[in-house]
N, C-alpha and C. Protein backbone atom coordinates (compact mmCIF):
# COMPACT_ATOMS: atom_id res chain seq x y z
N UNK A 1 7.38 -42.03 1.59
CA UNK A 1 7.36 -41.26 0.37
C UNK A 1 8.79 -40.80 0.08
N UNK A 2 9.12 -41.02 -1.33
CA UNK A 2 10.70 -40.76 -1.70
C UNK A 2 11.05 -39.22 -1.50
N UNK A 3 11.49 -38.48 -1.26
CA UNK A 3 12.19 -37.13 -0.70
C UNK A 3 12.08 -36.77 -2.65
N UNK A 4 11.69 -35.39 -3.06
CA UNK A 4 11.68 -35.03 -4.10
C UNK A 4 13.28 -34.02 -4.29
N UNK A 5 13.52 -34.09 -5.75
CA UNK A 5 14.77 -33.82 -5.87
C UNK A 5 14.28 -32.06 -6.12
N UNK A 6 15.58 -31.36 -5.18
CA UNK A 6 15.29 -30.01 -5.97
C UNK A 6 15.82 -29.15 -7.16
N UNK A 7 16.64 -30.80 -8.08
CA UNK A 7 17.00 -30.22 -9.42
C UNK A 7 16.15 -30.83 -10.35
N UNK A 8 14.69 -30.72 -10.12
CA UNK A 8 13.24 -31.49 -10.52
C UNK A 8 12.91 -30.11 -11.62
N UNK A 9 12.48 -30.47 -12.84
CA UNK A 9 12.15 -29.68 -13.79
C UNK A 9 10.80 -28.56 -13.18
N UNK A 10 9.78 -29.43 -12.61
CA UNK A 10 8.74 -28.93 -12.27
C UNK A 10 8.31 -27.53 -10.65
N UNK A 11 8.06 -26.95 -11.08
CA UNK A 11 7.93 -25.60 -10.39
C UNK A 11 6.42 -25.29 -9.93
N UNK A 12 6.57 -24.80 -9.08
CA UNK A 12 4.70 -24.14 -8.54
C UNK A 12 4.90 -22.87 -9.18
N UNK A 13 4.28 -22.24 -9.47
CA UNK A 13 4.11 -20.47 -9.62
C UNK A 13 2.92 -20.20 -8.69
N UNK A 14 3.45 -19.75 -7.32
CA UNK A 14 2.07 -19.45 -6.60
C UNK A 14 2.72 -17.81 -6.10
N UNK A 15 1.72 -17.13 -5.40
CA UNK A 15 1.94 -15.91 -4.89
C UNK A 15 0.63 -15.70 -3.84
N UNK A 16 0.58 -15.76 -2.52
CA UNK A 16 -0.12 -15.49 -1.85
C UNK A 16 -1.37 -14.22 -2.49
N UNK A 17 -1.23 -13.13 -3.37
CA UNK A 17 -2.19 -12.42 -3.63
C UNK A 17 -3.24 -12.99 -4.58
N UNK A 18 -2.95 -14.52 -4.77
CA UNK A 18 -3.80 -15.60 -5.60
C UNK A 18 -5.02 -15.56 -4.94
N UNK A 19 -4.68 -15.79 -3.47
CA UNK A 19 -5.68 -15.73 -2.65
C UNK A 19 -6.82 -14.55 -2.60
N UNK A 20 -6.29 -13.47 -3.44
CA UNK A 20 -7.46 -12.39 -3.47
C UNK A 20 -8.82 -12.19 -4.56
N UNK A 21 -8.35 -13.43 -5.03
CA UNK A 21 -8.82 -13.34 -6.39
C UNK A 21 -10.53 -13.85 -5.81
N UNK A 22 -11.32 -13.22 -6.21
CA UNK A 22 -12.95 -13.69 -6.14
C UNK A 22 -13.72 -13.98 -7.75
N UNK A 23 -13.62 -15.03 -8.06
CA UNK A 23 -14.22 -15.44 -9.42
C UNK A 23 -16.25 -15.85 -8.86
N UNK A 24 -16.23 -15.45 -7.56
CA UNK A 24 -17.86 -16.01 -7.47
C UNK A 24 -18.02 -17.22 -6.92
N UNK A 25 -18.74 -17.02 -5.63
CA UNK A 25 -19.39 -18.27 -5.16
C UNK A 25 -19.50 -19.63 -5.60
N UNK A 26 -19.51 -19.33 -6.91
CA UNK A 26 -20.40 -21.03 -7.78
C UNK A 26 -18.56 -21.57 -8.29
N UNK A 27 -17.91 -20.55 -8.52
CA UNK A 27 -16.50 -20.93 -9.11
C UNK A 27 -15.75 -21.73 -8.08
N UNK A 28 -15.14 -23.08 -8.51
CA UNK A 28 -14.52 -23.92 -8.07
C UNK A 28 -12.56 -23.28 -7.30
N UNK A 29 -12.69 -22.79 -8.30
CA UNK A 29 -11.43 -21.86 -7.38
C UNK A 29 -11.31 -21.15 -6.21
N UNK A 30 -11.78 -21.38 -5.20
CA UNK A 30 -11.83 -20.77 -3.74
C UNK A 30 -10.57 -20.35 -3.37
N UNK A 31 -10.13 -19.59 -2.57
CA UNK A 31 -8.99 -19.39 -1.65
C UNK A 31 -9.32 -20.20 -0.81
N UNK A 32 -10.04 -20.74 -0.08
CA UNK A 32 -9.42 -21.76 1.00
C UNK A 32 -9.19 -23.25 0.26
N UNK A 33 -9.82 -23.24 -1.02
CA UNK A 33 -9.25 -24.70 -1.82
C UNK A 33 -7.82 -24.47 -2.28
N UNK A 34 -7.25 -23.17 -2.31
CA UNK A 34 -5.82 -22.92 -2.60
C UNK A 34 -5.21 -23.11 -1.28
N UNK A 35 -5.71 -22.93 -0.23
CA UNK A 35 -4.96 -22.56 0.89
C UNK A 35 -4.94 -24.46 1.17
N UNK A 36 -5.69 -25.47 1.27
CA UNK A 36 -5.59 -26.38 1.33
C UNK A 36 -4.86 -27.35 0.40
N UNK A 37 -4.90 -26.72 -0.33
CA UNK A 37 -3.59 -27.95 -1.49
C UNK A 37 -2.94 -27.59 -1.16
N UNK A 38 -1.98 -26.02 -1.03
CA UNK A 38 -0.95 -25.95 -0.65
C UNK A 38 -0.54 -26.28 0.82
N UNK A 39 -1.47 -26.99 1.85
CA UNK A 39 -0.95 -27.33 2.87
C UNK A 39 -0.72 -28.51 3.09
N UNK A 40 -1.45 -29.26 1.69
CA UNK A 40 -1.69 -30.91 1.44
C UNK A 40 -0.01 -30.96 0.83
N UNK A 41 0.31 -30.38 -0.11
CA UNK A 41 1.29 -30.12 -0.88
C UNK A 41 2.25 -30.23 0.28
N UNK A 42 2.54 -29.72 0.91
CA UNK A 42 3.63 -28.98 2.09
C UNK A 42 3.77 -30.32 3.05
N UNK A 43 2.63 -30.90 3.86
CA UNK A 43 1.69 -32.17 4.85
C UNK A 43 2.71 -33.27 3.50
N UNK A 44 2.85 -33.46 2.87
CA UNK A 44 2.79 -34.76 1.79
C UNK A 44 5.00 -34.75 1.80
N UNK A 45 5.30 -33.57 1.68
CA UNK A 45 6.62 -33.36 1.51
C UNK A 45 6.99 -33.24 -0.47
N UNK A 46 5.40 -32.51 -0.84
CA UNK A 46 5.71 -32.32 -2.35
C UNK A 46 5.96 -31.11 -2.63
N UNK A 47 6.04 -30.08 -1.30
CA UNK A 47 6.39 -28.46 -1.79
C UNK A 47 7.15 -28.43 -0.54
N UNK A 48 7.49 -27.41 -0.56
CA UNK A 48 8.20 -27.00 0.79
C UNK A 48 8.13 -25.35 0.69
N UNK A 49 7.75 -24.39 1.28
CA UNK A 49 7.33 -23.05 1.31
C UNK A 49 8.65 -22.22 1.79
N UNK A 50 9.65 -22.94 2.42
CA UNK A 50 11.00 -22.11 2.83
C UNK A 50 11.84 -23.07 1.70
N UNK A 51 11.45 -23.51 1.03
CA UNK A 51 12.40 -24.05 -0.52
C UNK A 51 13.06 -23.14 -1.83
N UNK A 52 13.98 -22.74 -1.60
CA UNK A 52 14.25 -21.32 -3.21
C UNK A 52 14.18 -22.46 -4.16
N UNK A 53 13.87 -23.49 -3.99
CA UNK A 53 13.34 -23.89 -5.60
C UNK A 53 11.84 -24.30 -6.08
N UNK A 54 10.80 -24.20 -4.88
CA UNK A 54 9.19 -24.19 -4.62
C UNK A 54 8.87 -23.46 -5.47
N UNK A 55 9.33 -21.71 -5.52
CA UNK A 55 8.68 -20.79 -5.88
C UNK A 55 9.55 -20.39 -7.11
N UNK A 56 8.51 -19.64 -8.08
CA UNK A 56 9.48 -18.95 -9.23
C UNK A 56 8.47 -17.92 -8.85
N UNK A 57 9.12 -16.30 -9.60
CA UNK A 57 8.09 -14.99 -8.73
C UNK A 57 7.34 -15.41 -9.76
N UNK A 58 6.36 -14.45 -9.55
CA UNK A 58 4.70 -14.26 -10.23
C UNK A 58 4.75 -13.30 -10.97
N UNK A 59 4.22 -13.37 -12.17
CA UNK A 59 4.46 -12.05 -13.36
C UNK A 59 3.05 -12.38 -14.64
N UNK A 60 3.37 -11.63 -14.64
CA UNK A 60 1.61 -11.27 -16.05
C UNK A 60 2.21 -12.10 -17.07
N UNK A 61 1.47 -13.04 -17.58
CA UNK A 61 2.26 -13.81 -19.17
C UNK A 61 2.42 -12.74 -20.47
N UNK A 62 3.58 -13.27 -21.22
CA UNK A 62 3.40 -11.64 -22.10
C UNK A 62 2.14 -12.26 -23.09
N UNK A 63 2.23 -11.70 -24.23
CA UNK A 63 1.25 -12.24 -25.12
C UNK A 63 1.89 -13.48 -26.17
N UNK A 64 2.87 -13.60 -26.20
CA UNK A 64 3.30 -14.62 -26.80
C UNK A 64 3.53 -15.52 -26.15
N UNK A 65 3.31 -15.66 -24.41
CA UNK A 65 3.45 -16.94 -23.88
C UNK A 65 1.80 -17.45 -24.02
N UNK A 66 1.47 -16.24 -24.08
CA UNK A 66 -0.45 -16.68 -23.98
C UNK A 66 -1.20 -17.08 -25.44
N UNK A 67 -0.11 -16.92 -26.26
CA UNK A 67 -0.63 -17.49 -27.72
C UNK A 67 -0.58 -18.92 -28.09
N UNK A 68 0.93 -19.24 -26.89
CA UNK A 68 0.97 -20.54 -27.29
C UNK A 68 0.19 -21.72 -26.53
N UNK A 69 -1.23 -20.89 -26.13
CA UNK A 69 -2.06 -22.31 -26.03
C UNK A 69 -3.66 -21.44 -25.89
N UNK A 70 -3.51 -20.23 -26.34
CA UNK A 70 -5.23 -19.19 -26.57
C UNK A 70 -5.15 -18.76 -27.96
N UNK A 71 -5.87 -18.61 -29.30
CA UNK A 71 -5.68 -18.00 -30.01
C UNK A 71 -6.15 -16.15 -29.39
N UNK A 72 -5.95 -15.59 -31.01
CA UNK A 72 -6.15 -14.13 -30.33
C UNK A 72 -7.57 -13.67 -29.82
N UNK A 73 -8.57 -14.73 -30.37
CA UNK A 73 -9.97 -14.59 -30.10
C UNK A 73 -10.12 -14.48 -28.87
């Protein structure tokens, strides 16, 4: 597998308190399905977790980043 460049446009936005999130049993979003991509991710050499270019921090979208793909409904 080719070594990924780390002046690559593409970014994760993850934050371990992702993992706290409980949407319900039936919801496909699990924390251990997060905890497993990101180790598939890491296992593959497509993230790297001690990388300063893996992570960007984690922050609330304002409302104009959230307009440009939710209306206000």
């Amino acid at each position: 597998m080719s070594e990924v460049k780390s002046d690559s446009r593409a970014r994760l936005i993850f934050d371990a308190d992702e993992l706290d999130y409980d949407f319900g049993s039936e919801h496909p979003l699990q924390p251990r399905r997060i905890v497993a991509l990101m180790d598939l991710l890491e296992t593959c050499g497509l993230w790297h977790s001690t990388d300063e270019y893996s992570i960007l921090p984690l922050r609330a979208a304002t409302v104009e980043e959230l307009s440009l793909v939710h209306t206000s409904d």
